[in-house]
PDB file of N, CA and C in Angstrom:
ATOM      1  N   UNK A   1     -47.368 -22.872   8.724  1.00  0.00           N
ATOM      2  CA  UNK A   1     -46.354 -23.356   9.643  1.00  0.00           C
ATOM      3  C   UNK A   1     -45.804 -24.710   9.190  1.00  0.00           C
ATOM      4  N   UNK A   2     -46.755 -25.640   8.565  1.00  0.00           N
ATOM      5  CA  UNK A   2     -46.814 -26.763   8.221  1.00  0.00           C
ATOM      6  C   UNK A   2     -45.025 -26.460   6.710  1.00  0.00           C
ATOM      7  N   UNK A   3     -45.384 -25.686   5.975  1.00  0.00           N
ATOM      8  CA  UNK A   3     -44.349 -25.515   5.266  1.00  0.00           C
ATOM      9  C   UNK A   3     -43.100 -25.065   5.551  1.00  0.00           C
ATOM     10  N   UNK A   4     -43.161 -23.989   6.406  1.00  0.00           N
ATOM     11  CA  UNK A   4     -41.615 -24.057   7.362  1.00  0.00           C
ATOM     12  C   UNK A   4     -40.948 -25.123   7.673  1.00  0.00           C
ATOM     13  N   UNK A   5     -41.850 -26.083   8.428  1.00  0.00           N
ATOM     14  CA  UNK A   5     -41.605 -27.091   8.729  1.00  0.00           C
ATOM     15  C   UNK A   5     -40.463 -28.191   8.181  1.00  0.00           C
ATOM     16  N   UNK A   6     -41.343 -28.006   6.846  1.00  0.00           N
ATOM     17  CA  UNK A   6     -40.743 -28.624   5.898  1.00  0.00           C
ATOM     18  C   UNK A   6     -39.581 -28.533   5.171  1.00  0.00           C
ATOM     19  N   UNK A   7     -39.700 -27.204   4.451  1.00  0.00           N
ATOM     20  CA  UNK A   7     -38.671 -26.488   4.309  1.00  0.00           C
ATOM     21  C   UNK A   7     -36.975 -26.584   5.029  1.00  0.00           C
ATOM     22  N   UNK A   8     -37.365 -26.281   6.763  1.00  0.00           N
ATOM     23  CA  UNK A   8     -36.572 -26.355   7.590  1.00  0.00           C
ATOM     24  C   UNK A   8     -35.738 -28.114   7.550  1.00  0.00           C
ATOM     25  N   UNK A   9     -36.637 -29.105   7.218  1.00  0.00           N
ATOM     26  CA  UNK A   9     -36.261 -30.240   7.644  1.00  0.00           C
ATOM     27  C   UNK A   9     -35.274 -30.948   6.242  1.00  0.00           C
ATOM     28  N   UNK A  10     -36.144 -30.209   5.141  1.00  0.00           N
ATOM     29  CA  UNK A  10     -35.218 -30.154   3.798  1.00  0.00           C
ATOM     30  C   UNK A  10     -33.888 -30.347   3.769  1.00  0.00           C
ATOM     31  N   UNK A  11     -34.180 -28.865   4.445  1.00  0.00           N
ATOM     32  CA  UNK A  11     -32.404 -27.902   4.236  1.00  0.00           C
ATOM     33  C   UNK A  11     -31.564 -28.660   5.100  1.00  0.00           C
ATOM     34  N   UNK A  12     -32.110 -29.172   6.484  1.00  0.00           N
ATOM     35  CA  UNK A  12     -31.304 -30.205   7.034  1.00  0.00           C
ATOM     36  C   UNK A  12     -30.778 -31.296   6.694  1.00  0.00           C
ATOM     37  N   UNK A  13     -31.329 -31.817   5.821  1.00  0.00           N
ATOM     38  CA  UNK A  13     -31.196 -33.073   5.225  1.00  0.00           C
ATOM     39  C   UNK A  13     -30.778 -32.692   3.990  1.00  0.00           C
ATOM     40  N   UNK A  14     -30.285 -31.717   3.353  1.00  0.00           N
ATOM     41  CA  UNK A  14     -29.447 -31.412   2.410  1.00  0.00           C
ATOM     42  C   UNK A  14     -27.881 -31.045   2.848  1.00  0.00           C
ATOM     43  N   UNK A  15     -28.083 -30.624   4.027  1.00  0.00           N
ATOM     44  CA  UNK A  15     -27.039 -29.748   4.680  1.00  0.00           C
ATOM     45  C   UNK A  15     -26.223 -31.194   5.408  1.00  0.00           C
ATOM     46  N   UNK A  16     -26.887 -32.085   5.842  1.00  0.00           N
ATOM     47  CA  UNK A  16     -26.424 -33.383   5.646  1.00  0.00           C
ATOM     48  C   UNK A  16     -26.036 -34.410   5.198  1.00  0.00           C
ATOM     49  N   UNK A  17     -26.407 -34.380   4.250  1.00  0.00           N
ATOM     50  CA  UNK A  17     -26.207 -35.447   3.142  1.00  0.00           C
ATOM     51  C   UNK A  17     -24.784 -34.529   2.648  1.00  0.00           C
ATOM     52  N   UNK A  18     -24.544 -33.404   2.519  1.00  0.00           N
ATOM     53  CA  UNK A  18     -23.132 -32.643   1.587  1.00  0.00           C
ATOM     54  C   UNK A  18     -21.916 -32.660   2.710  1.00  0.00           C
ATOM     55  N   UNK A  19     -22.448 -32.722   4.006  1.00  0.00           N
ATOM     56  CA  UNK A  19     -21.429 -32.581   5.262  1.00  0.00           C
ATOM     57  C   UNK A  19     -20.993 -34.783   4.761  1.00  0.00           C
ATOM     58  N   UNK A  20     -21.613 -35.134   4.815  1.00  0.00           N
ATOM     59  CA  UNK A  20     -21.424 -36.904   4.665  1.00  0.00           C
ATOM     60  C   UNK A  20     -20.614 -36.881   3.509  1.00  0.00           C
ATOM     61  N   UNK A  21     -20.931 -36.440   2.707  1.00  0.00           N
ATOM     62  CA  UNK A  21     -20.071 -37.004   0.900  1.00  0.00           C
ATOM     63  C   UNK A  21     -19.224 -36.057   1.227  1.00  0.00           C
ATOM     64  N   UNK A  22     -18.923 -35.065   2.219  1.00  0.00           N
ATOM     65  CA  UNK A  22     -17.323 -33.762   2.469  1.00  0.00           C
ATOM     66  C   UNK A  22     -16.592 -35.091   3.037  1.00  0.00           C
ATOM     67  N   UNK A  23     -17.308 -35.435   3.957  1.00  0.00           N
ATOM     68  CA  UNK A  23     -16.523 -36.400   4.926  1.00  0.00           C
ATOM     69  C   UNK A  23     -15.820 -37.899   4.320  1.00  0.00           C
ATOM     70  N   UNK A  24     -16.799 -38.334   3.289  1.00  0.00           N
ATOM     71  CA  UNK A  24     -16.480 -39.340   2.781  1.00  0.00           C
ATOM     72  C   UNK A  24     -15.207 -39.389   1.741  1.00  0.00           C
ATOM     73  N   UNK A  25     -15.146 -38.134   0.745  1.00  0.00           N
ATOM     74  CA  UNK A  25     -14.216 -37.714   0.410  1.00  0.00           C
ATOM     75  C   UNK A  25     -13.183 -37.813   1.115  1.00  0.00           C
ATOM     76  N   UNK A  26     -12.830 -36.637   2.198  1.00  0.00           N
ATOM     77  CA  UNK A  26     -11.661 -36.480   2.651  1.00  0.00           C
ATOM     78  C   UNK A  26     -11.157 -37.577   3.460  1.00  0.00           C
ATOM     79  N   UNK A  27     -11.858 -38.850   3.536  1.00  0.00           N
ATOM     80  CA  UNK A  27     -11.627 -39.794   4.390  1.00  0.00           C
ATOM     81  C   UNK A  27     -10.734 -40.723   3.166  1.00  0.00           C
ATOM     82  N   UNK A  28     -11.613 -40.865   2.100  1.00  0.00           N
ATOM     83  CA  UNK A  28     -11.060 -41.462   0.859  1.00  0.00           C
ATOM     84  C   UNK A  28      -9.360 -41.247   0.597  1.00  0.00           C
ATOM     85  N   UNK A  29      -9.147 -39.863   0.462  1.00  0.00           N
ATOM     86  CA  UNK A  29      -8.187 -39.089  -0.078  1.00  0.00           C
ATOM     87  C   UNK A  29      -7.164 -39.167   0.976  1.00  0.00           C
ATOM     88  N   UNK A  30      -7.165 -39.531   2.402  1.00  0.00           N
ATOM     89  CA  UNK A  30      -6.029 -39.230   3.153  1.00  0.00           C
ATOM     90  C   UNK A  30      -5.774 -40.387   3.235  1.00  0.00           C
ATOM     91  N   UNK A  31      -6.859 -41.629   3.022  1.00  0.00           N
ATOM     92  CA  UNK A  31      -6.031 -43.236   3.151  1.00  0.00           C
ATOM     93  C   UNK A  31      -5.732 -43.639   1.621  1.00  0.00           C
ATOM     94  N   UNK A  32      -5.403 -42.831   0.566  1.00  0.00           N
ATOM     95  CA  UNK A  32      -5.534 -43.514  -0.770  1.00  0.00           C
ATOM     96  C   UNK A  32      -6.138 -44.047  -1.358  1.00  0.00           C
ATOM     97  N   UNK A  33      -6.884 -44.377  -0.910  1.00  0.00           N
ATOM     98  CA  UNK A  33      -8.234 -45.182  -2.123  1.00  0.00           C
ATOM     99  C   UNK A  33      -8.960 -44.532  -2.613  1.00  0.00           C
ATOM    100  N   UNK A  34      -8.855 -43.302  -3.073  1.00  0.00           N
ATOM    101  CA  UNK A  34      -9.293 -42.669  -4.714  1.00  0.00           C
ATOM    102  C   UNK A  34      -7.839 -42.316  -5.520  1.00  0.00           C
ATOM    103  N   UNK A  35      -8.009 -43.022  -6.574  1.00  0.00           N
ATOM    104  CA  UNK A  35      -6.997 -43.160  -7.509  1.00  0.00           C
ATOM    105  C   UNK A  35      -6.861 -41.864  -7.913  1.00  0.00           C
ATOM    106  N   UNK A  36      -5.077 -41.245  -7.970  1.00  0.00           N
ATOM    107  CA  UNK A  36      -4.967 -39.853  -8.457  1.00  0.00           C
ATOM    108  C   UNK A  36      -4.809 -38.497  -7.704  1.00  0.00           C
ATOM    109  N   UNK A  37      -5.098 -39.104  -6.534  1.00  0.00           N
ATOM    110  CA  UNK A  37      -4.831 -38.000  -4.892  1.00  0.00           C
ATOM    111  C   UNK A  37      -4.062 -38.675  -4.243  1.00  0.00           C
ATOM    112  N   UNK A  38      -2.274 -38.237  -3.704  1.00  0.00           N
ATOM    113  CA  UNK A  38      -1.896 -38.767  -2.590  1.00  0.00           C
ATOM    114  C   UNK A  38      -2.550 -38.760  -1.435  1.00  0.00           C
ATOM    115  N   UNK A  39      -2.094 -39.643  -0.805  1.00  0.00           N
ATOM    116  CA  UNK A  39      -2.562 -40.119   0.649  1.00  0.00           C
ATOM    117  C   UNK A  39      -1.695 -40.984   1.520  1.00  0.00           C
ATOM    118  N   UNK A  40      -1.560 -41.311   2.265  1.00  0.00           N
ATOM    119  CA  UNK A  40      -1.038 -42.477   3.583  1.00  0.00           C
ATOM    120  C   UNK A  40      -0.620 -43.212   2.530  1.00  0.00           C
ATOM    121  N   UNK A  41      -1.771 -43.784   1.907  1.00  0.00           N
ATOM    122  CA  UNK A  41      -1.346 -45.052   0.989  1.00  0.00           C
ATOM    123  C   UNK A  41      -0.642 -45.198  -0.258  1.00  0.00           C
ATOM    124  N   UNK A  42      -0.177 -43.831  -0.877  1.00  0.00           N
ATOM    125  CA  UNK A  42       0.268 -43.567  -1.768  1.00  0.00           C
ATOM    126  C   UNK A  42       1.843 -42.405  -1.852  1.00  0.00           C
ATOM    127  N   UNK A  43       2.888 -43.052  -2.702  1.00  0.00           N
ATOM    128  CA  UNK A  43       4.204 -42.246  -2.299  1.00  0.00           C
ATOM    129  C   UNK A  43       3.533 -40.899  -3.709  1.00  0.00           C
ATOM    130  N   UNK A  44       4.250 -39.921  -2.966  1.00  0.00           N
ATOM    131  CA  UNK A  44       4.252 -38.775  -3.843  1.00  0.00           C
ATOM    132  C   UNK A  44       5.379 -38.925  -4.908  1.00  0.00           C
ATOM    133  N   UNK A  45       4.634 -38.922  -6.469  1.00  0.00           N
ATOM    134  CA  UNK A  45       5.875 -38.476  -7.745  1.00  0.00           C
ATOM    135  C   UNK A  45       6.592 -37.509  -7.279  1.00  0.00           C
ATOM    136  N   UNK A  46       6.358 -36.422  -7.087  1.00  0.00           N
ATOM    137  CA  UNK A  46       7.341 -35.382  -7.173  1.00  0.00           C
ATOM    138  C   UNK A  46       7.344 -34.146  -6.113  1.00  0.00           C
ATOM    139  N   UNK A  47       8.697 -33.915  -6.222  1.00  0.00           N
ATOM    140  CA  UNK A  47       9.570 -33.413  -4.672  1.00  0.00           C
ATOM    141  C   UNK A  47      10.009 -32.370  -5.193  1.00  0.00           C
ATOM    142  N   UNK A  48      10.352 -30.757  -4.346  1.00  0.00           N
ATOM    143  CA  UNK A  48      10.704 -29.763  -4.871  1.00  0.00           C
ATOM    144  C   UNK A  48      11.648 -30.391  -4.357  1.00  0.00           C
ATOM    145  N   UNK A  49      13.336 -30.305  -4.990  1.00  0.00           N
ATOM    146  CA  UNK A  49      14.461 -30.784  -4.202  1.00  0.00           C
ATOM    147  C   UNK A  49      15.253 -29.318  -3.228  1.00  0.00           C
ATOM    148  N   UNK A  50      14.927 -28.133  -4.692  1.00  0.00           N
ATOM    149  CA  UNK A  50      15.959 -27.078  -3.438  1.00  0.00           C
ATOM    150  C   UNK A  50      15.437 -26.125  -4.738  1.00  0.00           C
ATOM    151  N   UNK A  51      15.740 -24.393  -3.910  1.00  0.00           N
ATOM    152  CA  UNK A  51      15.483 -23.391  -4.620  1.00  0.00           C
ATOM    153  C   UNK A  51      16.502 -22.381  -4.362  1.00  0.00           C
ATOM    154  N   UNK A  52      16.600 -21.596  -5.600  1.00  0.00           N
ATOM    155  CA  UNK A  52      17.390 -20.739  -5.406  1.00  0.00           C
ATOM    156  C   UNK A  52      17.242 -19.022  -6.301  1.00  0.00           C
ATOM    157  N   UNK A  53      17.044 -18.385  -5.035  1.00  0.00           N
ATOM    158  CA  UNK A  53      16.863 -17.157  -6.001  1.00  0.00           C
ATOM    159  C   UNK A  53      17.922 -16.429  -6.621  1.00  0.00           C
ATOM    160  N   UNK A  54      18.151 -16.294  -8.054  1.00  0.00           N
ATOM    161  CA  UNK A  54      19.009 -15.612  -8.904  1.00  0.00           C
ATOM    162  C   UNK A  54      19.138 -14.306  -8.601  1.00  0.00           C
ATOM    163  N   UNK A  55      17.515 -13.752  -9.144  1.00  0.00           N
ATOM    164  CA  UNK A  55      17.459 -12.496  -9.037  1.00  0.00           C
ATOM    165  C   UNK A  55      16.485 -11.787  -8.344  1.00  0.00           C
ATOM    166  N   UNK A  56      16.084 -10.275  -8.146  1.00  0.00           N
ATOM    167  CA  UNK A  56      14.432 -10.196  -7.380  1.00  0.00           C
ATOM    168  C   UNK A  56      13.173 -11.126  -8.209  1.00  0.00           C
ATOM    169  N   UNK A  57      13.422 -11.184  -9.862  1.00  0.00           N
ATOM    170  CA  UNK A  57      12.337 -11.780 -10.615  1.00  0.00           C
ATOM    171  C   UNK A  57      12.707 -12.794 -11.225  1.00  0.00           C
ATOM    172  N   UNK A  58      13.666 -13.902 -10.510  1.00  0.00           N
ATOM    173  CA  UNK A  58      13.911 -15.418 -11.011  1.00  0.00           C
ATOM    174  C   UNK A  58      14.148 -15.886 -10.170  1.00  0.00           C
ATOM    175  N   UNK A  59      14.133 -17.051  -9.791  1.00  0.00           N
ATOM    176  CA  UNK A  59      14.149 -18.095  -9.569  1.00  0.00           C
ATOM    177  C   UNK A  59      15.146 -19.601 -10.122  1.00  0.00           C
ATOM    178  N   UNK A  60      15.790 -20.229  -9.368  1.00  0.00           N
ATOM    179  CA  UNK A  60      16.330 -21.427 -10.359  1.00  0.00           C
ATOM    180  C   UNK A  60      15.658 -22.252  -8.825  1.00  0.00           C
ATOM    181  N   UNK A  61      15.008 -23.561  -9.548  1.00  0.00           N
ATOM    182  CA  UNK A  61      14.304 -25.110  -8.887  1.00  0.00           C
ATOM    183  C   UNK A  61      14.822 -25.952  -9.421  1.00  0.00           C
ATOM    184  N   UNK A  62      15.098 -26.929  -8.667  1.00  0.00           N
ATOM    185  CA  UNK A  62      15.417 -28.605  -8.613  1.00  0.00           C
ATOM    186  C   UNK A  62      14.214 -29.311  -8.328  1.00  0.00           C
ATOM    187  N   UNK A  63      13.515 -30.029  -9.025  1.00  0.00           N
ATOM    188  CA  UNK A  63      12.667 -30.699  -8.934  1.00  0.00           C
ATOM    189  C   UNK A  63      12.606 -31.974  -9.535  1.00  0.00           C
ATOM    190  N   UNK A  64      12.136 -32.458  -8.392  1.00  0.00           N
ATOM    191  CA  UNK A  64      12.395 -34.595  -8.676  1.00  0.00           C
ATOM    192  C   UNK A  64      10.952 -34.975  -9.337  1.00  0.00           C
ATOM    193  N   UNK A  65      10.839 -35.662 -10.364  1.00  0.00           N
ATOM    194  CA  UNK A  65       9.798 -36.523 -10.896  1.00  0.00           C
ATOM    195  C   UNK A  65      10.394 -37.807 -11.201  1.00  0.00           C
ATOM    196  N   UNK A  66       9.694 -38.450 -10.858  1.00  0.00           N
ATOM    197  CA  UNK A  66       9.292 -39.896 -11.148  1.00  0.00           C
ATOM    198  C   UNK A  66      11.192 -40.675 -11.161  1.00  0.00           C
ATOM    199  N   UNK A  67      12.166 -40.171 -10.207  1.00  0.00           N
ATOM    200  CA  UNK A  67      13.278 -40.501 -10.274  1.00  0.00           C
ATOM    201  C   UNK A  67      14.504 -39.566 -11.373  1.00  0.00           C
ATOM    202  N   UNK A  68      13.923 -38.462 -11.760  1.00  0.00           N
ATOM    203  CA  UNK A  68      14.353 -37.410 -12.552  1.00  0.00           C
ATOM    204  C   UNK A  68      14.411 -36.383 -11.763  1.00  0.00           C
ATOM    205  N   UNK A  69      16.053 -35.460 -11.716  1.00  0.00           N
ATOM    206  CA  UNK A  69      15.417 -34.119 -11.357  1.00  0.00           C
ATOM    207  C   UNK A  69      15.661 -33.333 -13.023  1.00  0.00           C
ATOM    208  N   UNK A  70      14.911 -32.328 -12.118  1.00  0.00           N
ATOM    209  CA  UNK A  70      14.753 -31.111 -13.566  1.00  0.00           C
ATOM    210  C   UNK A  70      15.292 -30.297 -12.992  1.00  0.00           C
ATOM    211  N   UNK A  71      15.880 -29.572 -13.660  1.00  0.00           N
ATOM    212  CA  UNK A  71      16.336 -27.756 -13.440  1.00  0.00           C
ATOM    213  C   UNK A  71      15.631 -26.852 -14.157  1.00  0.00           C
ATOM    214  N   UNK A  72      14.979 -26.278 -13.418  1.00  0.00           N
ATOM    215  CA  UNK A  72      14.305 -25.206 -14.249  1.00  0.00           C
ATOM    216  C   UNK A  72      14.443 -23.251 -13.772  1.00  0.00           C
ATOM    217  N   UNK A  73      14.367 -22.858 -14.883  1.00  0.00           N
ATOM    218  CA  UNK A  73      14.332 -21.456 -14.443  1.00  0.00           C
ATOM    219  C   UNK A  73      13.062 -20.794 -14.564  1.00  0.00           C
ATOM    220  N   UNK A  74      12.331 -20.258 -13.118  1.00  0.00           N
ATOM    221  CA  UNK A  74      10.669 -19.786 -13.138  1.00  0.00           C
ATOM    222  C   UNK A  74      10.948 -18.012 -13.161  1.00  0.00           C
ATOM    223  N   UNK A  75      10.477 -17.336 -14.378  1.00  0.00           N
ATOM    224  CA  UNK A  75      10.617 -16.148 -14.472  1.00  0.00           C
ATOM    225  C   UNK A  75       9.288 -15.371 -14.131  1.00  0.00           C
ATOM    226  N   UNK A  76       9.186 -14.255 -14.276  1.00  0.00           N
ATOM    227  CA  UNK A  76       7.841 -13.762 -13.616  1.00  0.00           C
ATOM    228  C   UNK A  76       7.073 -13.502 -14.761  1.00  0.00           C
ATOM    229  N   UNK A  77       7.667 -13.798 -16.105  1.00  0.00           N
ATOM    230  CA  UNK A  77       7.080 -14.085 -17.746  1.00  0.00           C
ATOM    231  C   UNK A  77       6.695 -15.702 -18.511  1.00  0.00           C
ATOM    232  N   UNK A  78       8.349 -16.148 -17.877  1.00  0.00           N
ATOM    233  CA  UNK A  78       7.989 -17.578 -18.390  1.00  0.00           C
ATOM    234  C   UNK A  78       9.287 -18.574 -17.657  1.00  0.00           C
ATOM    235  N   UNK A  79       8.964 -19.705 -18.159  1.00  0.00           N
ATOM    236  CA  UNK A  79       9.469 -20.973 -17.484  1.00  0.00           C
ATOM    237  C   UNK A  79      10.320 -21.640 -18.124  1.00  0.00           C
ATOM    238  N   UNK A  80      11.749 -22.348 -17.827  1.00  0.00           N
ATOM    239  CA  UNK A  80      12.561 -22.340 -19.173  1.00  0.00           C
ATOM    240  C   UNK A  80      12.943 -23.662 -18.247  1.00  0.00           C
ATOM    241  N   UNK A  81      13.289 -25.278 -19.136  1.00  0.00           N
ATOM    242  CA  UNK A  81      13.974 -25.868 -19.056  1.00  0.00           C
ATOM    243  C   UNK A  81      15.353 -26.207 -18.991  1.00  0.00           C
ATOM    244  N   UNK A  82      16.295 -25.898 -17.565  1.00  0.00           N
ATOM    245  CA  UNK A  82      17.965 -25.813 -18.009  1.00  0.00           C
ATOM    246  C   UNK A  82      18.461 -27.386 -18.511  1.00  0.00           C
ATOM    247  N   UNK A  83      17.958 -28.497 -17.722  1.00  0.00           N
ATOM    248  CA  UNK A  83      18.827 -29.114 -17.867  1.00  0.00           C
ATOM    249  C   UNK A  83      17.676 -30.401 -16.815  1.00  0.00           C
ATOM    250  N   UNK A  84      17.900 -31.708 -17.171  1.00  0.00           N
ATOM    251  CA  UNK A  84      17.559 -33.346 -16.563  1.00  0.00           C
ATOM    252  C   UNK A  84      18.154 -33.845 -16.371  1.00  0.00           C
ATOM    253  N   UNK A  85      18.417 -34.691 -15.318  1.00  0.00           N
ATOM    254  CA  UNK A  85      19.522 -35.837 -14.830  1.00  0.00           C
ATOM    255  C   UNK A  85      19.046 -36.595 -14.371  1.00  0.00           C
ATOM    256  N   UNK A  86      19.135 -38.192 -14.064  1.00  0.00           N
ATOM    257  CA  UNK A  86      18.809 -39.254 -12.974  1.00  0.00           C
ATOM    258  C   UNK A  86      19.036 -38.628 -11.483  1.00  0.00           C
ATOM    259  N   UNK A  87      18.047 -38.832 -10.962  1.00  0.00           N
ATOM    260  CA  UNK A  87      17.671 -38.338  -9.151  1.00  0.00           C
ATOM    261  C   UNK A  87      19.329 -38.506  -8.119  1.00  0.00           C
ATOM    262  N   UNK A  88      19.791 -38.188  -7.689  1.00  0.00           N
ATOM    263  CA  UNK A  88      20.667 -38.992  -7.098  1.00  0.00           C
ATOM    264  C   UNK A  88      20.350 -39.562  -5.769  1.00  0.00           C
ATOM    265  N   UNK A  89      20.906 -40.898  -5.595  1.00  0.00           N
ATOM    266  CA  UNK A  89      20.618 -41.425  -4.514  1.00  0.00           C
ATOM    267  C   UNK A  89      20.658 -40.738  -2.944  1.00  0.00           C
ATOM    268  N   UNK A  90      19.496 -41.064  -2.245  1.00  0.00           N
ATOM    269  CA  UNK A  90      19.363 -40.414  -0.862  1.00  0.00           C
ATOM    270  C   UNK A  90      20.285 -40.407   0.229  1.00  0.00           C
ATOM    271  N   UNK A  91      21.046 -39.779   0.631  1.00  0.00           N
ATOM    272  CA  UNK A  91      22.364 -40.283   1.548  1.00  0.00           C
ATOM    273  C   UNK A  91      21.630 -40.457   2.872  1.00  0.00           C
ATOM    274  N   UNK A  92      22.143 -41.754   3.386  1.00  0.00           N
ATOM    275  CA  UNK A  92      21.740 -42.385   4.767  1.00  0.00           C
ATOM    276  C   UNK A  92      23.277 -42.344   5.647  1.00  0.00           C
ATOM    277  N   UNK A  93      23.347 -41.075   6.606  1.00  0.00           N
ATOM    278  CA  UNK A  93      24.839 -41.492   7.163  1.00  0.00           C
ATOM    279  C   UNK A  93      24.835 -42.667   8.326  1.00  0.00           C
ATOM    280  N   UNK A  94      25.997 -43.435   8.469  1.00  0.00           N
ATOM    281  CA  UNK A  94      26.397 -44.768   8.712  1.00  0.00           C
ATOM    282  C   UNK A  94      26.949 -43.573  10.353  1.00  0.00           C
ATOM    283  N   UNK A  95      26.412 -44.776  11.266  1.00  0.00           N
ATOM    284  CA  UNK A  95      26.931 -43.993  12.172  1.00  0.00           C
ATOM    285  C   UNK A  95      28.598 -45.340  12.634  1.00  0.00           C
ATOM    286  N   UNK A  96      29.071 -45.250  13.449  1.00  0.00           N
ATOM    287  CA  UNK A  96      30.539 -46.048  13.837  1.00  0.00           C
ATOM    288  C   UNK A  96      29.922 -47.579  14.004  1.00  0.00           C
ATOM    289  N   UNK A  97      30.667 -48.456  13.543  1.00  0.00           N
ATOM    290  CA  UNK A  97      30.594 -49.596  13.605  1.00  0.00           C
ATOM    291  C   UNK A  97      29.748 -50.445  12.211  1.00  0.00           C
ATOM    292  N   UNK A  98      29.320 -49.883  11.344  1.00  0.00           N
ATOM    293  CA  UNK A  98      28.487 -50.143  10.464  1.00  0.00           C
ATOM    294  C   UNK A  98      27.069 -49.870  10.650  1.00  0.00           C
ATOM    295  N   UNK A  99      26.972 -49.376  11.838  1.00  0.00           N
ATOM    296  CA  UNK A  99      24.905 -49.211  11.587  1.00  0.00           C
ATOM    297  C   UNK A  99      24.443 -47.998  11.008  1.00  0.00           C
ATOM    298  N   UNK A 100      23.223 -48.279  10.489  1.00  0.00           N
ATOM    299  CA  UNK A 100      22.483 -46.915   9.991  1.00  0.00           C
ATOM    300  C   UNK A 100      22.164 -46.143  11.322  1.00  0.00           C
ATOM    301  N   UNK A 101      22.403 -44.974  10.865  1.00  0.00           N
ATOM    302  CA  UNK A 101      21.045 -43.715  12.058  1.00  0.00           C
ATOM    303  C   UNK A 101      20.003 -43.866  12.017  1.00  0.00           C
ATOM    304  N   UNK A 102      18.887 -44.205  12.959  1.00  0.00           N
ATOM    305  CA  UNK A 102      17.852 -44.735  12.975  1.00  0.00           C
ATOM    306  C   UNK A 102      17.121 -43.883  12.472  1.00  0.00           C
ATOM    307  N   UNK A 103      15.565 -43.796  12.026  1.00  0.00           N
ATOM    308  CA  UNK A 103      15.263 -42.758  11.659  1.00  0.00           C
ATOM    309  C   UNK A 103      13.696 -42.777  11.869  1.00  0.00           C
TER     310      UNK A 103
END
């Protein structure tokens, strides 16, 4: 009985210690402070901007990196580079009188 015991109190304290370092992780990762995972504290590189299906088996994407979009074509074989440009700036509409729309 004495080893059940034990056993039992083990597994608890294993089953604890992995629930703590789950927790510690995901606590890490949603305020940014592990380098390399967005979080709260961190802006995301890259943005799907817009998609568009060609055909039943293509695809054409706009996708923003690091102030770049890309155009790419995603086939259900392979992935083809169309074309790169500078991001274009985010439009903020001006509502009457000069102010921004709040946001």
């Amino acid at each position: 009985m004495l080893d059940f015991a034990r056993y039992l109190a083990g597994l608890v304290l294993v089953l604890g210690l992995l629930a703590g370092f789950a927790f510690i992780l995901r606590r890490g990762y949603a305020q940014g402070l592990i380098p390399g995972f967005p979080g709260q504290g961190s802006e995301r590189r890259m943005r799907v901007v817009e998609t568009l299906m060609v055909d039943p088996r293509r695809r054409m994407v706009i996708v923003e990196v690091d102030g770049t979009e890309h155009v790419l074509l995603l086939g259900a074989e392979r992935e083809t580079v169309l074309g790169r440009q500078p991001a274009r700036e985010k439009f903020t509409p001006e509502m009457p009188g000069g102010e921004s729309e709040p946001q």
